[in-house]
Protein backbone atom coordinates (compact mmCIF):
# COMPACT_ATOMS: atom_id res chain seq x y z
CA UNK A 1 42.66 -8.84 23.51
CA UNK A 2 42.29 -6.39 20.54
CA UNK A 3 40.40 -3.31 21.26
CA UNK A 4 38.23 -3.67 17.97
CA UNK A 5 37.29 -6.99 19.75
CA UNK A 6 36.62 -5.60 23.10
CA UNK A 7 33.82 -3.19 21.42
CA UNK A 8 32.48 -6.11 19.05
CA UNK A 9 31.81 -7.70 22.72
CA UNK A 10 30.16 -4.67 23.61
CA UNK A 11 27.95 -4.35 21.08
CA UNK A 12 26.96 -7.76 20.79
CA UNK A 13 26.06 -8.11 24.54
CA UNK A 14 23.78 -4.62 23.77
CA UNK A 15 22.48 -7.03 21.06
CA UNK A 16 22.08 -10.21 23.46
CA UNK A 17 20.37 -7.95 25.72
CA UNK A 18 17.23 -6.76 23.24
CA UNK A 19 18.83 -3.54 21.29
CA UNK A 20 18.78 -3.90 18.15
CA UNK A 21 21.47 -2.30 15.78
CA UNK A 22 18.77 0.50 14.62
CA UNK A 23 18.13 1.57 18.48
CA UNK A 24 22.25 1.45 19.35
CA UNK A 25 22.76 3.79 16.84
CA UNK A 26 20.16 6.02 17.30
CA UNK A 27 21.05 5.97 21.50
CA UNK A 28 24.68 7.02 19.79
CA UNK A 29 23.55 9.71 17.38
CA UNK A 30 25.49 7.90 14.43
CA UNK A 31 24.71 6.03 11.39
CA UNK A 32 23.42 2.13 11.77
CA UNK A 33 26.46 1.11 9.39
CA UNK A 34 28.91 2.70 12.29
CA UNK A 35 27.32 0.19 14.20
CA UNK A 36 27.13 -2.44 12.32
CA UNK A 37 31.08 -1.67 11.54
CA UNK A 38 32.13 -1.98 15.27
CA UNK A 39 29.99 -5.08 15.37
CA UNK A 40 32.00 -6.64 12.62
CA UNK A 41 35.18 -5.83 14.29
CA UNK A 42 36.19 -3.47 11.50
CA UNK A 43 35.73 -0.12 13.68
CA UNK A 44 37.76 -0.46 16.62
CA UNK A 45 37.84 3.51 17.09
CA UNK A 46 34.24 4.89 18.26
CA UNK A 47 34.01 8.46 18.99
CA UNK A 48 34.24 8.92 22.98
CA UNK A 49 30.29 9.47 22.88
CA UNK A 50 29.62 6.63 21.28
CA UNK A 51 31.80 4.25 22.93
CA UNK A 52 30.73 6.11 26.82
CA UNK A 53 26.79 5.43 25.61
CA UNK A 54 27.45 1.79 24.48
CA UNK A 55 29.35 1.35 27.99
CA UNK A 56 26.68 3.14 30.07
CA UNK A 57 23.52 0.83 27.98
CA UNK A 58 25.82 -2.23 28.98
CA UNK A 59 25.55 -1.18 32.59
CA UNK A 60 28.98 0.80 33.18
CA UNK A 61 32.42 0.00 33.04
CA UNK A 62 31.99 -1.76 36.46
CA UNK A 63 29.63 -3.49 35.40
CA UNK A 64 31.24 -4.83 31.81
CA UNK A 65 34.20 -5.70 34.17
CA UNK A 66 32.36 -7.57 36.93
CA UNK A 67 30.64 -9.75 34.73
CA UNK A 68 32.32 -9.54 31.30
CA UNK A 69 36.22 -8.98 32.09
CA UNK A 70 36.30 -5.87 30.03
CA UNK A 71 37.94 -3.63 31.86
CA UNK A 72 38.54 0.36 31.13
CA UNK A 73 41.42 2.55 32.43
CA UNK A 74 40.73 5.42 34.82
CA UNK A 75 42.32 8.04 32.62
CA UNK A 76 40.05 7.39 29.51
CA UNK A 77 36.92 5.81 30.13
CA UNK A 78 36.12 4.26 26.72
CA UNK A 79 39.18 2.32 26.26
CA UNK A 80 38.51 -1.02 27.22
CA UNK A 81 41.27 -3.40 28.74
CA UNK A 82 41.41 -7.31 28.68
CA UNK A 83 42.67 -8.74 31.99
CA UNK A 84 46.38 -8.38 32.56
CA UNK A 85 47.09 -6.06 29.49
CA UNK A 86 47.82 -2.25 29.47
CA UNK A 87 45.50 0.58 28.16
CA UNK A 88 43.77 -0.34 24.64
CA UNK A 89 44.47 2.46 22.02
CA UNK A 90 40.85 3.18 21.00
């Protein structure tokens, strides 16, 4: 799965969940269009802060895996992982 995917999940769960684009970016410390952006797919390459704050509101990267399949490599915690594949450039 594409890693610009993986975060769209991410931020649409956040979304499914009662944030609202406004209150993700403002938890992040960047712009709601940044947001909005990964949302649409068309980011795919957060800042570590922002993409380790939109993991920790989703409930960790345990969590995101347990019930989600998104999975993140031990080396670099913001780069998310389908199933079966190798490390995600993000």
């Amino acid at each position: 799965m594409h890693q610009a995917h993986m975060w769209k999940k991410i931020i649409h769960l956040l979304i499914s969940q009662g944030y609202s684009q406004r209150q993700l970016a403002e938890v992040t410390g960047v712009d709601q269009s940044t947001i909005s952006r990964i949302a649409e797919g068309r980011l795919s390459n957060p800042r570590y802060s922002v993409g380790h704050a939109l993991i920790e509101l989703a409930g960790g990267s345990d969590a995101l895996a347990a019930k989600h399949g998104i999975r993140f490599s031990h080396s670099e915690s913001t780069r998310p992982v389908a199933a079966g594949q190798g490390v995600a450039n993000v």
